[in-house]
PDB file of N, CA and C in Angstrom:
ATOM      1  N   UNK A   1      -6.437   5.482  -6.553  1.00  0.00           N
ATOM      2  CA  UNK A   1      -5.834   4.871  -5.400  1.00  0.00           C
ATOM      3  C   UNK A   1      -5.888   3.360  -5.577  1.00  0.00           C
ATOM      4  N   UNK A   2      -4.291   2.946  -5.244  1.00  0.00           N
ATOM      5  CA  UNK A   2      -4.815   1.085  -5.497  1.00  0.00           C
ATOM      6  C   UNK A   2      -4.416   1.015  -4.081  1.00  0.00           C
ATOM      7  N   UNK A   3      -4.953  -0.357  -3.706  1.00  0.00           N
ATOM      8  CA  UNK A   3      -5.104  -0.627  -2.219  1.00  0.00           C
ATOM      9  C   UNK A   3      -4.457  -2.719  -2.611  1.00  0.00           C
ATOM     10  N   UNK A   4      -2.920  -2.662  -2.082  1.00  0.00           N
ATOM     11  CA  UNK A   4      -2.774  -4.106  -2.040  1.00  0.00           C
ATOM     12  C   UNK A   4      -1.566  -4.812  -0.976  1.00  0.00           C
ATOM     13  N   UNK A   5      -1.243  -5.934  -0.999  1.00  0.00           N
ATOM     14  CA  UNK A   5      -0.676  -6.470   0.309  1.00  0.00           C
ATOM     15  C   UNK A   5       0.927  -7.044  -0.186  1.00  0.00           C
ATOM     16  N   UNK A   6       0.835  -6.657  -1.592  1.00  0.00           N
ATOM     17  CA  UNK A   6       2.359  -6.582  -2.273  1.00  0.00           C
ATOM     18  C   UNK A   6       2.939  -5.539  -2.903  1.00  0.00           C
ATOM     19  N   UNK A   7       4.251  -5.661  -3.634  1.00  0.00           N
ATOM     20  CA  UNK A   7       5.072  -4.882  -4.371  1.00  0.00           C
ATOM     21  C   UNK A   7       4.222  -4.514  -5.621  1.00  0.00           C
ATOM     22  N   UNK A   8       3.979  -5.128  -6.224  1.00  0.00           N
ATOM     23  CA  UNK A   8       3.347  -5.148  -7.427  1.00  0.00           C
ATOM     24  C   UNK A   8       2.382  -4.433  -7.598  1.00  0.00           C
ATOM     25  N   UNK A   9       1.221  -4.360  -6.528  1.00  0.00           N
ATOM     26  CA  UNK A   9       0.753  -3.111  -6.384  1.00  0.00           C
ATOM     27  C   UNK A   9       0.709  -1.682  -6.997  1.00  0.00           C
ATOM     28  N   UNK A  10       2.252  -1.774  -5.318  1.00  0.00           N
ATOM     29  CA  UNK A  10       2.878  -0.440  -5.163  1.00  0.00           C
ATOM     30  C   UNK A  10       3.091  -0.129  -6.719  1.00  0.00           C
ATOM     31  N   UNK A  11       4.198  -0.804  -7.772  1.00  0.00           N
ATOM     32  CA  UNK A  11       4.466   0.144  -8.891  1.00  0.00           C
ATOM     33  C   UNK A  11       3.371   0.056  -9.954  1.00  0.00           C
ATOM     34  N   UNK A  12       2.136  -1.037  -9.641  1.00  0.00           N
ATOM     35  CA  UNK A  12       1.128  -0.075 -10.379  1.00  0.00           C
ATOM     36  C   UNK A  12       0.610   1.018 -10.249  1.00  0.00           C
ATOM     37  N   UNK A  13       0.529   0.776  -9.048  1.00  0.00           N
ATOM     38  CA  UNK A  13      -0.023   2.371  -8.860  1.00  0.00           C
ATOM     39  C   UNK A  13       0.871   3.387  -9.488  1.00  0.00           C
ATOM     40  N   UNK A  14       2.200   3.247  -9.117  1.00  0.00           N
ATOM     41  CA  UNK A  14       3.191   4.420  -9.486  1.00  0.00           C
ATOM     42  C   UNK A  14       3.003   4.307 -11.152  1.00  0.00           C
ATOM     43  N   UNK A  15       2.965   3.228 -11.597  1.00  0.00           N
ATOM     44  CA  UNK A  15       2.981   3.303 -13.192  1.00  0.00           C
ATOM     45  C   UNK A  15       1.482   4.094 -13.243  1.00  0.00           C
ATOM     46  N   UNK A  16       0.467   4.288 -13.034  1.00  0.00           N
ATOM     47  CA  UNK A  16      -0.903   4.508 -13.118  1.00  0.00           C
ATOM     48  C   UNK A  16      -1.142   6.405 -12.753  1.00  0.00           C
ATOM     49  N   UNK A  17       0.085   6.397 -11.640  1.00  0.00           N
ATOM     50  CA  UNK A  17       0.026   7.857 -11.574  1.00  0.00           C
ATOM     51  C   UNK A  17      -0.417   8.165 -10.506  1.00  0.00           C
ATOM     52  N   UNK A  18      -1.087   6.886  -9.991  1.00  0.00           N
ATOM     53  CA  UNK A  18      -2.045   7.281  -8.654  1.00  0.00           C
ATOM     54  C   UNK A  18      -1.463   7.001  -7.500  1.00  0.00           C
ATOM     55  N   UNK A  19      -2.387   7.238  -6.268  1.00  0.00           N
ATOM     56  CA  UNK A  19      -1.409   6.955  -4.901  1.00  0.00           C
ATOM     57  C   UNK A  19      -1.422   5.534  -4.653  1.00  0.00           C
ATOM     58  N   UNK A  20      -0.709   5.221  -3.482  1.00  0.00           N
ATOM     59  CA  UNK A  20      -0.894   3.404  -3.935  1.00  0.00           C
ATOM     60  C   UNK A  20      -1.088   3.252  -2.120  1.00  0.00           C
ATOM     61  N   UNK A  21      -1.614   2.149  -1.344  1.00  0.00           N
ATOM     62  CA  UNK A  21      -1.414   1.821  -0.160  1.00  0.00           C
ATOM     63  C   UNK A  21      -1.611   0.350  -0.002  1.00  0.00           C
ATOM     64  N   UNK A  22       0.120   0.586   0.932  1.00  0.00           N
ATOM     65  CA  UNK A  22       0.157  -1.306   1.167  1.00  0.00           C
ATOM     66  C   UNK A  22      -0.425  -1.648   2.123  1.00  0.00           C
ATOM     67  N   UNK A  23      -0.531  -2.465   2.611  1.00  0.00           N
ATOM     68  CA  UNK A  23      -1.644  -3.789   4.205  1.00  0.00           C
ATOM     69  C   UNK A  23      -0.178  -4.156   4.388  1.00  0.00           C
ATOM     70  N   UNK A  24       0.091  -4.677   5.823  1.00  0.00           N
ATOM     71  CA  UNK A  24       0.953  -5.342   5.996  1.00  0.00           C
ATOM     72  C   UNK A  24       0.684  -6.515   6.845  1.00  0.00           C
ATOM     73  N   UNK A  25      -0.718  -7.114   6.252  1.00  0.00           N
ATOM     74  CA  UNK A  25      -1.503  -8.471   6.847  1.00  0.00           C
ATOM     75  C   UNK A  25      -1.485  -9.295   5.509  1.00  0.00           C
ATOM     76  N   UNK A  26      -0.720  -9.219   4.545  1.00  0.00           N
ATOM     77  CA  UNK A  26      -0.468 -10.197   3.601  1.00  0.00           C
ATOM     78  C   UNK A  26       1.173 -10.889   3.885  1.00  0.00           C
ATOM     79  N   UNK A  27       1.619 -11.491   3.012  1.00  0.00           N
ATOM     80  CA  UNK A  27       2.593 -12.310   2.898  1.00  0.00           C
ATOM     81  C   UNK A  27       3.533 -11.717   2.618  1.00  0.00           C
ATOM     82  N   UNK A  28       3.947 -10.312   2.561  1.00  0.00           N
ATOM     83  CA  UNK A  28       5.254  -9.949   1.888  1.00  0.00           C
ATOM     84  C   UNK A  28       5.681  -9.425   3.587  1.00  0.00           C
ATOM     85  N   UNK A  29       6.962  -9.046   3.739  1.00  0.00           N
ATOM     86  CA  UNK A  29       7.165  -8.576   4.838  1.00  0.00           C
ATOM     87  C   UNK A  29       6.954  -6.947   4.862  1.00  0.00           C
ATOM     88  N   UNK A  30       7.091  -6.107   5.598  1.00  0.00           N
ATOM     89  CA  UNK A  30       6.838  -4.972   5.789  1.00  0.00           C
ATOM     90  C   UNK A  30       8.190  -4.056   5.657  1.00  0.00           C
ATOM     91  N   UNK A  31       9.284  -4.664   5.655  1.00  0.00           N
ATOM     92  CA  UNK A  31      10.421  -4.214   5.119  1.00  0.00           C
ATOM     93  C   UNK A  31      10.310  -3.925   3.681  1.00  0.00           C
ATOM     94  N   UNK A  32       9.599  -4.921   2.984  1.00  0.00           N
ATOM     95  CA  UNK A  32       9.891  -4.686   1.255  1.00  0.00           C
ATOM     96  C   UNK A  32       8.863  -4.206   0.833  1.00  0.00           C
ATOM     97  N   UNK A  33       7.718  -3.917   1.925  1.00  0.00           N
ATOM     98  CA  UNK A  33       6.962  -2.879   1.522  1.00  0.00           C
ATOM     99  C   UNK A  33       7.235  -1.503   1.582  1.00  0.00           C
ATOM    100  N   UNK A  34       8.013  -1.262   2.646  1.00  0.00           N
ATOM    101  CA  UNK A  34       8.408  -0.214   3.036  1.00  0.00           C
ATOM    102  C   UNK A  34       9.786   0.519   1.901  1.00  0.00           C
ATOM    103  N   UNK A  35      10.462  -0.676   1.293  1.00  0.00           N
ATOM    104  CA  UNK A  35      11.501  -0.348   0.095  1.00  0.00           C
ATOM    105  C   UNK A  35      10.496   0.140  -1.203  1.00  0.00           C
ATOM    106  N   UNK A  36       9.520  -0.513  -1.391  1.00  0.00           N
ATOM    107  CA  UNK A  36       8.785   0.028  -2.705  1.00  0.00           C
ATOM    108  C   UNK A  36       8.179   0.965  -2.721  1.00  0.00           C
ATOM    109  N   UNK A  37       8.262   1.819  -1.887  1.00  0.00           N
ATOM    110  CA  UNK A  37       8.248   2.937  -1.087  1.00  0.00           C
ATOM    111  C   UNK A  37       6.286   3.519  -1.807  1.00  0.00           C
ATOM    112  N   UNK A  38       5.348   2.825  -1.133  1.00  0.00           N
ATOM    113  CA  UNK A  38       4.184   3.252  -1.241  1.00  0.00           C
ATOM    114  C   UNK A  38       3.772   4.608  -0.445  1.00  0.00           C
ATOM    115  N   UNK A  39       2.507   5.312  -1.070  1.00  0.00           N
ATOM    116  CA  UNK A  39       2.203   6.255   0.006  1.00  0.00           C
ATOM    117  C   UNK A  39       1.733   6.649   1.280  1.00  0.00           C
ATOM    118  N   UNK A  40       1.443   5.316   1.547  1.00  0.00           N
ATOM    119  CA  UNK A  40       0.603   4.892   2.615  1.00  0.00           C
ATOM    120  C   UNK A  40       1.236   3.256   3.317  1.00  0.00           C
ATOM    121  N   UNK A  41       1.463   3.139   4.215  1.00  0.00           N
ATOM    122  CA  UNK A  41       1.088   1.562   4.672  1.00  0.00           C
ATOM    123  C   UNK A  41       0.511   1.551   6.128  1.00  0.00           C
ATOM    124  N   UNK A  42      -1.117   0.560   5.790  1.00  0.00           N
ATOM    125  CA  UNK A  42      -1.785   0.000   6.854  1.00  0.00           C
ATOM    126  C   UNK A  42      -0.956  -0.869   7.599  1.00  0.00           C
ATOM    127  N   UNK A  43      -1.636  -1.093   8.968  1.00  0.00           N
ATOM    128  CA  UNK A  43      -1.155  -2.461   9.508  1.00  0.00           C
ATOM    129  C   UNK A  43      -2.609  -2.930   9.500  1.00  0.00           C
ATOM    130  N   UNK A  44      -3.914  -2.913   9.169  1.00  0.00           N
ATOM    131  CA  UNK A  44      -5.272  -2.787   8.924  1.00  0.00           C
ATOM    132  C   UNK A  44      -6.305  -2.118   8.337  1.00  0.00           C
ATOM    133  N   UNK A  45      -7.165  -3.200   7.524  1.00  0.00           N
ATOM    134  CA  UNK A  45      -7.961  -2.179   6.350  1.00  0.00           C
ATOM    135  C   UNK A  45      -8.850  -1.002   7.102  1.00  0.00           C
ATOM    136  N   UNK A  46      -8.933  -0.761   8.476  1.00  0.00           N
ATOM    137  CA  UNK A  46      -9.789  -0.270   9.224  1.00  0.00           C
ATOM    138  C   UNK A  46      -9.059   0.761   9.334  1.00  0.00           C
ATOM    139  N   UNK A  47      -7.649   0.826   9.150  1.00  0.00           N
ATOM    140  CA  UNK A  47      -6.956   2.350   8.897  1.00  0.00           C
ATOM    141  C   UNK A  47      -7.608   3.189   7.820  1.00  0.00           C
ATOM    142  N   UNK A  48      -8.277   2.745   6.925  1.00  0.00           N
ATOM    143  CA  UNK A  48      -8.578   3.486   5.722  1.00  0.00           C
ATOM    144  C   UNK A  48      -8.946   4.443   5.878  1.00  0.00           C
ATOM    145  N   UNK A  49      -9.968   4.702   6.909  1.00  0.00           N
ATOM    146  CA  UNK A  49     -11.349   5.128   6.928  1.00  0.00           C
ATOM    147  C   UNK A  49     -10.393   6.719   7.500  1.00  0.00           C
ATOM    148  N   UNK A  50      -9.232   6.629   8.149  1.00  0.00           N
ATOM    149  CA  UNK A  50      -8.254   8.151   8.476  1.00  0.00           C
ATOM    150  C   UNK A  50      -7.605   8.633   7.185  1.00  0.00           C
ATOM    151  N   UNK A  51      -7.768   7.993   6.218  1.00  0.00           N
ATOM    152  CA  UNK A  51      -7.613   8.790   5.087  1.00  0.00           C
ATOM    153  C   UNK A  51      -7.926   9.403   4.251  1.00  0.00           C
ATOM    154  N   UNK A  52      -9.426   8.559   4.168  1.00  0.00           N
ATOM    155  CA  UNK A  52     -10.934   9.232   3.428  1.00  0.00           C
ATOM    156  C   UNK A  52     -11.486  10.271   3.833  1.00  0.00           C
ATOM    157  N   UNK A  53     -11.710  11.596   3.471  1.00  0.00           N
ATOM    158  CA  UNK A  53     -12.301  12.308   3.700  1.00  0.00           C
ATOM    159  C   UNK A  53     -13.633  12.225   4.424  1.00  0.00           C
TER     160      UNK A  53
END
């Protein structure tokens, strides 16, 4: 799982194989997070904790 607040991220993760989740409390907008189409997007890292087992 990569956990980041850009695009770049997102297709590591996809290059990596793994799931990826964006924040949308960084600098990119939430539109072009939403195009790099991650598996997850926070609006806060305190969301995490509903995904973790």
């Amino acid at each position: 799982m990569i956990i980041g607040d850009g695009t770049a991220e997102i297709e590591a993760g996809k290059a990596a194989g793994i799931r990826s989740i964006a924040v949308t409390y960084g600098a990119i907008p939430r539109a072009d997070l939403e195009a790099a189409e991650p598996d997850w997007i926070l609006s806060g890292i305190g969301e995490l904790v509903t995904l973790v087992p």
